[in-house]
PDB file of N, CA and C in Angstrom:
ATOM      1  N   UNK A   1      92.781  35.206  90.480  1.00  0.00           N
ATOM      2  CA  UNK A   1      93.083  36.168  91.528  1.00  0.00           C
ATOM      3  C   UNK A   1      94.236  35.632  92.362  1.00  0.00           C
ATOM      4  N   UNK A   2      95.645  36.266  92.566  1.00  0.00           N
ATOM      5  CA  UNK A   2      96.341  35.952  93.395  1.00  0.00           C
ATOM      6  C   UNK A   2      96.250  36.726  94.705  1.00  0.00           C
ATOM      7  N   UNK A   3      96.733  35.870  95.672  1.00  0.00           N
ATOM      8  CA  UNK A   3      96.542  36.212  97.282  1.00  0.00           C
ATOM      9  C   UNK A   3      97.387  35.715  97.882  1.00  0.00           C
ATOM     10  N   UNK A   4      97.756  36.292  98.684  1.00  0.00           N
ATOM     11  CA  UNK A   4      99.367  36.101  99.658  1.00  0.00           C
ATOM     12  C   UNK A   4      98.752  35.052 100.732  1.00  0.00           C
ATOM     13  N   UNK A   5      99.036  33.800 100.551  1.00  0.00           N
ATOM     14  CA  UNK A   5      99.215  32.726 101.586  1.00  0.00           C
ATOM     15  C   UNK A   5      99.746  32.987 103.195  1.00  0.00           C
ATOM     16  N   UNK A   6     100.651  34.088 102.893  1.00  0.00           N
ATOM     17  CA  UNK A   6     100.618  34.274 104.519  1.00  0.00           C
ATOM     18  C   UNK A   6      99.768  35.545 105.275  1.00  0.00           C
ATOM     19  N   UNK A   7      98.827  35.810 104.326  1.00  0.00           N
ATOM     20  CA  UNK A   7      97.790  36.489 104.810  1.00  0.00           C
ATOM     21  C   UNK A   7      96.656  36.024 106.045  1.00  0.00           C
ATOM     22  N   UNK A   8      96.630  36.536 107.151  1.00  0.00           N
ATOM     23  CA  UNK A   8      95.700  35.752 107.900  1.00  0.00           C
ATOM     24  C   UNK A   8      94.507  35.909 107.683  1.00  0.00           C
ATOM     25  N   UNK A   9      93.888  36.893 106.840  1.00  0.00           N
ATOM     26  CA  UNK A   9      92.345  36.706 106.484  1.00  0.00           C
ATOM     27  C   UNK A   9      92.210  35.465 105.575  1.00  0.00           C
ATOM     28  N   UNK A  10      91.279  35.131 105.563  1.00  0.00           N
ATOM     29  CA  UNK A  10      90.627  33.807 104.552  1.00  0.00           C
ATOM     30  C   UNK A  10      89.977  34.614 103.635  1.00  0.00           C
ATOM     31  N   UNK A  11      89.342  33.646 102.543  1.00  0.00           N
ATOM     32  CA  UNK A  11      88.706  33.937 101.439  1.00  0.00           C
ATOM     33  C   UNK A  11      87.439  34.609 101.941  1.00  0.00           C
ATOM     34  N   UNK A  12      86.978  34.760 103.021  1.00  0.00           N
ATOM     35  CA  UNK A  12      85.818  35.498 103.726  1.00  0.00           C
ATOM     36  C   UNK A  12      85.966  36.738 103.871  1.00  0.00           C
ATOM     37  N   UNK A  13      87.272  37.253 104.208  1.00  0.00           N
ATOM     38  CA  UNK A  13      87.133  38.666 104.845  1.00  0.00           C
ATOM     39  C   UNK A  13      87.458  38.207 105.946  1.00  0.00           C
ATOM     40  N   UNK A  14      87.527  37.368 106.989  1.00  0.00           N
ATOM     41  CA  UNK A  14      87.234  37.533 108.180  1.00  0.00           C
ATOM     42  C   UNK A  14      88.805  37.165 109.204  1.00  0.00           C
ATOM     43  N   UNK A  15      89.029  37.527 110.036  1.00  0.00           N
ATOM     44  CA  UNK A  15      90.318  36.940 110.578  1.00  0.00           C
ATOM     45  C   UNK A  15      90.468  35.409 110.968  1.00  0.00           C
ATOM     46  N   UNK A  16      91.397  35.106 110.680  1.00  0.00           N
ATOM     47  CA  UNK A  16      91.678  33.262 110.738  1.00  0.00           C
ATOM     48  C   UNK A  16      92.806  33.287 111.169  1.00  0.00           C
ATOM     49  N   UNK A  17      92.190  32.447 112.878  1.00  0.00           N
ATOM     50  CA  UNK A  17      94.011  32.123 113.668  1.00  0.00           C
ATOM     51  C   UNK A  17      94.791  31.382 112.793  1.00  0.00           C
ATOM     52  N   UNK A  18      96.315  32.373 113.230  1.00  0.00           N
ATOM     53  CA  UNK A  18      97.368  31.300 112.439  1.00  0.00           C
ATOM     54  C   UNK A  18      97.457  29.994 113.528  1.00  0.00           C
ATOM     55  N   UNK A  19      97.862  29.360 112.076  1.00  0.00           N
ATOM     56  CA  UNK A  19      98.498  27.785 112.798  1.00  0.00           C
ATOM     57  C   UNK A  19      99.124  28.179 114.262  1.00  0.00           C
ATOM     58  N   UNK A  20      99.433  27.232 114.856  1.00  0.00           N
ATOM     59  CA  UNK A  20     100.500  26.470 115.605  1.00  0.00           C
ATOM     60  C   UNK A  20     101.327  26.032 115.762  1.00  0.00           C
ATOM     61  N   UNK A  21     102.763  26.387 115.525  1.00  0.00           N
ATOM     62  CA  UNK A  21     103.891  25.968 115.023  1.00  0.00           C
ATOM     63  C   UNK A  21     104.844  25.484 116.699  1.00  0.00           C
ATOM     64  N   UNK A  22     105.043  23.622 115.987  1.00  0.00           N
ATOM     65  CA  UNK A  22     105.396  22.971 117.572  1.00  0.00           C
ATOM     66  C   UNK A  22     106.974  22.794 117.101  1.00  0.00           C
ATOM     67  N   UNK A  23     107.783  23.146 117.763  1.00  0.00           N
ATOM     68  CA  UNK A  23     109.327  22.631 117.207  1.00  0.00           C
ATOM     69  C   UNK A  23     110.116  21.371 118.084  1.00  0.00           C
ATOM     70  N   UNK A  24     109.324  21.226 119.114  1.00  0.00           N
ATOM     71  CA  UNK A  24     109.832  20.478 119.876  1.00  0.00           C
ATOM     72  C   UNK A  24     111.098  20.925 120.593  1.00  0.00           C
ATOM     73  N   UNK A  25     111.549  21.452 121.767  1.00  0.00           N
ATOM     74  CA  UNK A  25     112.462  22.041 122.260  1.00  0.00           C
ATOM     75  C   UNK A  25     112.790  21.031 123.263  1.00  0.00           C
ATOM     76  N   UNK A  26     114.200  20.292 123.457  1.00  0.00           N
ATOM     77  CA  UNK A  26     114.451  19.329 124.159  1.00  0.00           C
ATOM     78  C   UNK A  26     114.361  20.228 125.784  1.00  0.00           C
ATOM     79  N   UNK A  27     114.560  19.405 126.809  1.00  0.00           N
ATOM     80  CA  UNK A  27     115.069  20.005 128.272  1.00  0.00           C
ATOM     81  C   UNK A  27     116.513  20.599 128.122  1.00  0.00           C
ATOM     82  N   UNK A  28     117.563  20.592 127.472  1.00  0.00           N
ATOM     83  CA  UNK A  28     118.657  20.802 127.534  1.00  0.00           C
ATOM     84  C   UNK A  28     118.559  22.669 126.669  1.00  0.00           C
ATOM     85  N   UNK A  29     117.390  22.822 125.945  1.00  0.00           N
ATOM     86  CA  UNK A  29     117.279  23.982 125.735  1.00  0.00           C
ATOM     87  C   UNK A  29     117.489  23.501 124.140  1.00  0.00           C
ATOM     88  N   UNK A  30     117.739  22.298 123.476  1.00  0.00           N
ATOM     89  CA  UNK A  30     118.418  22.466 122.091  1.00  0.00           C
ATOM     90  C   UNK A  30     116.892  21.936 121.595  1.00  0.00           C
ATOM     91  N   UNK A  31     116.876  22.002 120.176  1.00  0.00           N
ATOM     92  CA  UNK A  31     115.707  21.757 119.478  1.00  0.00           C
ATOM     93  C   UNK A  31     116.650  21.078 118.502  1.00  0.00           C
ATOM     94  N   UNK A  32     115.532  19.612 118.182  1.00  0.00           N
ATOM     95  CA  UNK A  32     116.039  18.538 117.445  1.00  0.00           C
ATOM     96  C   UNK A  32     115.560  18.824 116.130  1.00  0.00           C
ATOM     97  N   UNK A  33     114.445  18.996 115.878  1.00  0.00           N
ATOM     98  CA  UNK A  33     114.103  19.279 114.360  1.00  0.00           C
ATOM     99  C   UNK A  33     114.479  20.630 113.671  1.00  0.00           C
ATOM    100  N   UNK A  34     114.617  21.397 114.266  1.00  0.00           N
ATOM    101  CA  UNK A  34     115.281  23.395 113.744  1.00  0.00           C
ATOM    102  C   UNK A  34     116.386  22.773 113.092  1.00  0.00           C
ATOM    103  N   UNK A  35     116.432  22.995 111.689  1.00  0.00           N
ATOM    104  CA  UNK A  35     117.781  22.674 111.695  1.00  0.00           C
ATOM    105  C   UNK A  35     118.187  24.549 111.030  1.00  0.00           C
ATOM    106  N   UNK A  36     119.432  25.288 111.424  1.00  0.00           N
ATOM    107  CA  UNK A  36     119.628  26.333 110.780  1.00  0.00           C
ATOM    108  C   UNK A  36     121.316  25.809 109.584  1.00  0.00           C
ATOM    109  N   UNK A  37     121.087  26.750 108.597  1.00  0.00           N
ATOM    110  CA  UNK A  37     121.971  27.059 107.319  1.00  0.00           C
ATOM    111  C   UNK A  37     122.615  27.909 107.671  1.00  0.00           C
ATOM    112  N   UNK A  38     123.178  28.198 106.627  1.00  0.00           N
ATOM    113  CA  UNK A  38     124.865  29.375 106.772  1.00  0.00           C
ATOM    114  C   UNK A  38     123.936  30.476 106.329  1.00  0.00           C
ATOM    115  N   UNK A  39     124.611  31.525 107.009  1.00  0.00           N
ATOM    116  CA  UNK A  39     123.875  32.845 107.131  1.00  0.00           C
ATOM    117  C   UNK A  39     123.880  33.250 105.635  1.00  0.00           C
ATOM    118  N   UNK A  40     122.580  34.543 105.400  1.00  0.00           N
ATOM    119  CA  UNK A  40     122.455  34.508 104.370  1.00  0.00           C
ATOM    120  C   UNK A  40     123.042  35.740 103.483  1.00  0.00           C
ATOM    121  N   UNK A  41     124.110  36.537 103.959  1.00  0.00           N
ATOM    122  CA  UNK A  41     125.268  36.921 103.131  1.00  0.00           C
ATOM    123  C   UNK A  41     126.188  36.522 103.677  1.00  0.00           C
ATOM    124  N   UNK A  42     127.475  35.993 102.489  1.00  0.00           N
ATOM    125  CA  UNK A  42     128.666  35.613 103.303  1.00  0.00           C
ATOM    126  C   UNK A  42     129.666  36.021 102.037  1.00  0.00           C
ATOM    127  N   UNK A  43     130.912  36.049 102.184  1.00  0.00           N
ATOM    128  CA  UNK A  43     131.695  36.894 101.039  1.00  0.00           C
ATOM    129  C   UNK A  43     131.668  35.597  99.900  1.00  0.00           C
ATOM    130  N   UNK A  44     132.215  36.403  98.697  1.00  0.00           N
ATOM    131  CA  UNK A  44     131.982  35.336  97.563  1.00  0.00           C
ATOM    132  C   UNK A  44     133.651  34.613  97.383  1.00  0.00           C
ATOM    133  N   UNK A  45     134.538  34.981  98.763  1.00  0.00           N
ATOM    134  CA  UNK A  45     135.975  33.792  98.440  1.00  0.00           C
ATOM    135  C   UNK A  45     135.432  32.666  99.599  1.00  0.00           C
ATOM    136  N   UNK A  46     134.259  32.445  99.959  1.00  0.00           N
ATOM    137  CA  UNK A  46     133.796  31.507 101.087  1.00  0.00           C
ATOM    138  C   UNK A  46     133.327  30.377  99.660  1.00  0.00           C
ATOM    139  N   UNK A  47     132.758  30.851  98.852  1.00  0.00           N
ATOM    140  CA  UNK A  47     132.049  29.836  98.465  1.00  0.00           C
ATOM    141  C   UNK A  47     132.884  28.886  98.071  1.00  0.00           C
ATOM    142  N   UNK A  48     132.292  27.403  97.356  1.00  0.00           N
ATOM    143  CA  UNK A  48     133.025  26.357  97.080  1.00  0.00           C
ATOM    144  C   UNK A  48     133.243  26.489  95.258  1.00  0.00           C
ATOM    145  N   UNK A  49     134.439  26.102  95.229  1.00  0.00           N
ATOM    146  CA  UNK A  49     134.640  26.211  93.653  1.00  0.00           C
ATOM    147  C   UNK A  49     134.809  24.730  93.101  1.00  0.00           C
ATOM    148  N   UNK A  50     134.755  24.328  91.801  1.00  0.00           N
ATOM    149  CA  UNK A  50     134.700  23.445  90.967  1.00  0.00           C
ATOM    150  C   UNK A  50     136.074  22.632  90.823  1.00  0.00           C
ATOM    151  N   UNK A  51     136.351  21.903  91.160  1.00  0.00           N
ATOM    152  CA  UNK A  51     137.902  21.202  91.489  1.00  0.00           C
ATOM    153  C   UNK A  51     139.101  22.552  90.906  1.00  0.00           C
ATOM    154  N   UNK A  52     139.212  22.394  89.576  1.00  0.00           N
ATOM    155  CA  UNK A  52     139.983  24.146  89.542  1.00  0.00           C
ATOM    156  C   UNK A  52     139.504  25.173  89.080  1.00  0.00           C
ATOM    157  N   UNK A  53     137.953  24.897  89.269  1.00  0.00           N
ATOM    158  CA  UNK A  53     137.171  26.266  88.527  1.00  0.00           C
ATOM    159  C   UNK A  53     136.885  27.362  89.642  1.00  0.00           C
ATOM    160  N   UNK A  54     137.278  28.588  89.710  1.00  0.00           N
ATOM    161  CA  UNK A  54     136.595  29.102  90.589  1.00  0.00           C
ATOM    162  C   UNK A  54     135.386  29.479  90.322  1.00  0.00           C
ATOM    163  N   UNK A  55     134.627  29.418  91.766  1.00  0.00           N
ATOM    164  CA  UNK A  55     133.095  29.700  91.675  1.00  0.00           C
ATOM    165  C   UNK A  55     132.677  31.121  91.311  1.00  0.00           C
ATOM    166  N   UNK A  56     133.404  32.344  90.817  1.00  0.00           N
ATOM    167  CA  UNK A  56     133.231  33.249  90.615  1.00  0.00           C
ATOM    168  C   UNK A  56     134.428  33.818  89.496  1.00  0.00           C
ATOM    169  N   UNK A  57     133.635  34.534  88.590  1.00  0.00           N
ATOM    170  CA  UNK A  57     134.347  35.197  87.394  1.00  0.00           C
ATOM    171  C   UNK A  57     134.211  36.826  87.543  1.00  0.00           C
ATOM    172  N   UNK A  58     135.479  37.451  87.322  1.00  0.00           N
ATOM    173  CA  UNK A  58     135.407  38.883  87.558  1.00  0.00           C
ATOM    174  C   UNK A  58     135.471  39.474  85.693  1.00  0.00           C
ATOM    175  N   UNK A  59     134.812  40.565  85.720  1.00  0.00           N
ATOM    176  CA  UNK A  59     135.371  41.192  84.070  1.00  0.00           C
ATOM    177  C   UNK A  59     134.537  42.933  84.775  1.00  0.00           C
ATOM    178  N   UNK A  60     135.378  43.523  83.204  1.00  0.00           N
ATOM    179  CA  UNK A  60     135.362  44.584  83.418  1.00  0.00           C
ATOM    180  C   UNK A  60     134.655  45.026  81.789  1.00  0.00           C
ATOM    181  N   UNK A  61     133.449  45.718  81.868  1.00  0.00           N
ATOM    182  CA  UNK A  61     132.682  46.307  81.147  1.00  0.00           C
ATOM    183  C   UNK A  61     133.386  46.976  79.461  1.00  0.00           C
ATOM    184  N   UNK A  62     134.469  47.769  80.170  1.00  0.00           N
ATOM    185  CA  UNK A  62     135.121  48.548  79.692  1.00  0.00           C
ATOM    186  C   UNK A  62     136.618  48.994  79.538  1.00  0.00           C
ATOM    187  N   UNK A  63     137.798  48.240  78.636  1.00  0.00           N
ATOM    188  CA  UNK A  63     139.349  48.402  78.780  1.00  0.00           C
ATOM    189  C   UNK A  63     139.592  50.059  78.411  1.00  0.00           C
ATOM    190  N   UNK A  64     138.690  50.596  77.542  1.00  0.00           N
ATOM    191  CA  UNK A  64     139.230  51.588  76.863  1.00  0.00           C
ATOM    192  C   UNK A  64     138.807  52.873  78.045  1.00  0.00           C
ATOM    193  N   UNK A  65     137.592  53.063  78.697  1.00  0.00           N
ATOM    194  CA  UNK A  65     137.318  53.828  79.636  1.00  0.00           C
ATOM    195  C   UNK A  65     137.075  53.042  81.075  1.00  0.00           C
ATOM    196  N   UNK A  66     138.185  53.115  81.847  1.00  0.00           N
ATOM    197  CA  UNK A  66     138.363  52.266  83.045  1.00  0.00           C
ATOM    198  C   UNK A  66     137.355  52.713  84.551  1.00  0.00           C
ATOM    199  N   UNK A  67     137.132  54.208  84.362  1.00  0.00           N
ATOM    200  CA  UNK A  67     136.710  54.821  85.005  1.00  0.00           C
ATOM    201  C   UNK A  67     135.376  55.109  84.655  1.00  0.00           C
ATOM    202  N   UNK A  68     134.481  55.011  83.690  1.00  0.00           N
ATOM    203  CA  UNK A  68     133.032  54.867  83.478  1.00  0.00           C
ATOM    204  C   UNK A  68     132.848  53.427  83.494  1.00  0.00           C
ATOM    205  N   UNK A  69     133.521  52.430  83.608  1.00  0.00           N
ATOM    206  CA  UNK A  69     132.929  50.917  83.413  1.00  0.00           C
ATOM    207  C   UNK A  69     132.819  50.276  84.288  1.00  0.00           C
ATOM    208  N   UNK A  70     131.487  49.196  83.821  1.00  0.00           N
ATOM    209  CA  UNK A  70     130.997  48.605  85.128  1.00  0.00           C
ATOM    210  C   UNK A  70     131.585  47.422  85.514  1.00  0.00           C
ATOM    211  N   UNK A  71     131.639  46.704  87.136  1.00  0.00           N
ATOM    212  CA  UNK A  71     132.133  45.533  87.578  1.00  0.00           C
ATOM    213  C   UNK A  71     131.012  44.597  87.340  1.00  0.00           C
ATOM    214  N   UNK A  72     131.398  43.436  86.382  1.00  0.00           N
ATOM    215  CA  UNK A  72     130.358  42.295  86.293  1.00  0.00           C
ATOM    216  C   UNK A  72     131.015  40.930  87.227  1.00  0.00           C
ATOM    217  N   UNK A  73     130.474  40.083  87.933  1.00  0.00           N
ATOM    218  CA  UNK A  73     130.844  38.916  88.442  1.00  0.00           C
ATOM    219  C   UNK A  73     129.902  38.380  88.187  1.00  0.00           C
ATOM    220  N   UNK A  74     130.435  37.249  87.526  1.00  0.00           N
ATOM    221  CA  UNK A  74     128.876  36.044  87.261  1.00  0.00           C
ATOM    222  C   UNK A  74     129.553  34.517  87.746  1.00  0.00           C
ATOM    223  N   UNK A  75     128.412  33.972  88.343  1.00  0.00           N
ATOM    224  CA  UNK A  75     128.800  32.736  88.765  1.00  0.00           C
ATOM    225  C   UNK A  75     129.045  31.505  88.011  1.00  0.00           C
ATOM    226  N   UNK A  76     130.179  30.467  88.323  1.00  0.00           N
ATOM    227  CA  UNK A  76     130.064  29.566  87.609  1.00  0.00           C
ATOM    228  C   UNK A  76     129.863  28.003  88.049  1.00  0.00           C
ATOM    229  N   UNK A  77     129.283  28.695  88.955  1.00  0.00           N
ATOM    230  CA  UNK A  77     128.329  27.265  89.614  1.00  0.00           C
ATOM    231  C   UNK A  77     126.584  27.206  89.476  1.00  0.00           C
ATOM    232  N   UNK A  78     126.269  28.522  89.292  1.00  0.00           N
ATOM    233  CA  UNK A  78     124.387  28.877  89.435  1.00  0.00           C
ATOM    234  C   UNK A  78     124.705  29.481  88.089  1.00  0.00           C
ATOM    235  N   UNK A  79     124.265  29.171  86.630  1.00  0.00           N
ATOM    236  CA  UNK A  79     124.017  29.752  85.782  1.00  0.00           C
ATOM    237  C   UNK A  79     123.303  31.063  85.630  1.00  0.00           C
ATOM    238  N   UNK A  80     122.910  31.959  85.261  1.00  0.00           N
ATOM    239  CA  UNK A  80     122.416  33.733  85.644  1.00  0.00           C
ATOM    240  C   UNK A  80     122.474  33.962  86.527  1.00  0.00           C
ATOM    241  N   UNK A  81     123.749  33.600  87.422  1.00  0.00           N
ATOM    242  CA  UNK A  81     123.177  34.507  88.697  1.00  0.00           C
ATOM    243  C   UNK A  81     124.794  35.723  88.221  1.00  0.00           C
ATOM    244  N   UNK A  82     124.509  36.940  88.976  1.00  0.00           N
ATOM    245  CA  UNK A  82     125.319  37.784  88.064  1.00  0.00           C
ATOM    246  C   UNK A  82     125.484  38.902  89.251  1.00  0.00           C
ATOM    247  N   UNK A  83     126.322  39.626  89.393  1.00  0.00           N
ATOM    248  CA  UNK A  83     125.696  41.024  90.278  1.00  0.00           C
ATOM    249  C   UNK A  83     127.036  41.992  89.531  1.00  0.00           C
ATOM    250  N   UNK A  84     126.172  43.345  89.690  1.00  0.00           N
ATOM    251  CA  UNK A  84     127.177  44.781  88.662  1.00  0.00           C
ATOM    252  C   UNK A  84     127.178  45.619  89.680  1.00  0.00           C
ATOM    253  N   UNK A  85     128.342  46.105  89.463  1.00  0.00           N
ATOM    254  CA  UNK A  85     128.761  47.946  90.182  1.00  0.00           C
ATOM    255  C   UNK A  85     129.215  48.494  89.700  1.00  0.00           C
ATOM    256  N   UNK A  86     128.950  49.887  89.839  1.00  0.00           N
ATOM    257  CA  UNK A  86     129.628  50.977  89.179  1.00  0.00           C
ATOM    258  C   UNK A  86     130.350  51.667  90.456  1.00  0.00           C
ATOM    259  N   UNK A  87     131.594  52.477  89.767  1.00  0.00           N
ATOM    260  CA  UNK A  87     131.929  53.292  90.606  1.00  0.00           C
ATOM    261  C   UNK A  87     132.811  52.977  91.337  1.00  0.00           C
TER     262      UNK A  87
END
């Protein structure tokens, strides 16, 4: 049986306080342990490329019908990662 971990019922049925989450917030207002990452869309000429590889490959579905074919970009730093458009 799978069950969503961030469910607050327990295996009872019954409600179960969530944790307590302490981050430690200095006096100056900053918090030492939060650490935050780069937001999570950012354009794909930001990313980092491979000394002269770029990190992204463009192709086109279709030479002979330009206007029914789809845009493929696949990465060449994350193996399958891929995204398509039409239109």
């Amino acid at each position: 049986v799978l069950r969503n971990i961030f469910d607050p019922v327990n295996e009872t049925g019954k409600w179960k306080k969530p944790k307590h989450i302490n981050i430690n917030i200095e006096p100056n207002g900053s918090s030492r342990h939060l650490k935050v990452g780069p937001p999570l869309l950012t354009p794909l000429s930001e990313d980092a490329s491979l000394e002269t590889t770029p990190a992204w490959s463009v192709r086109q579905s279709s030479l002979l019908l330009p206007e029914s074919a789809v845009a493929a970009v696949r990465s060449n730093i994350w193996p399958g990662a891929f995204a398509f458009a039409i239109g």
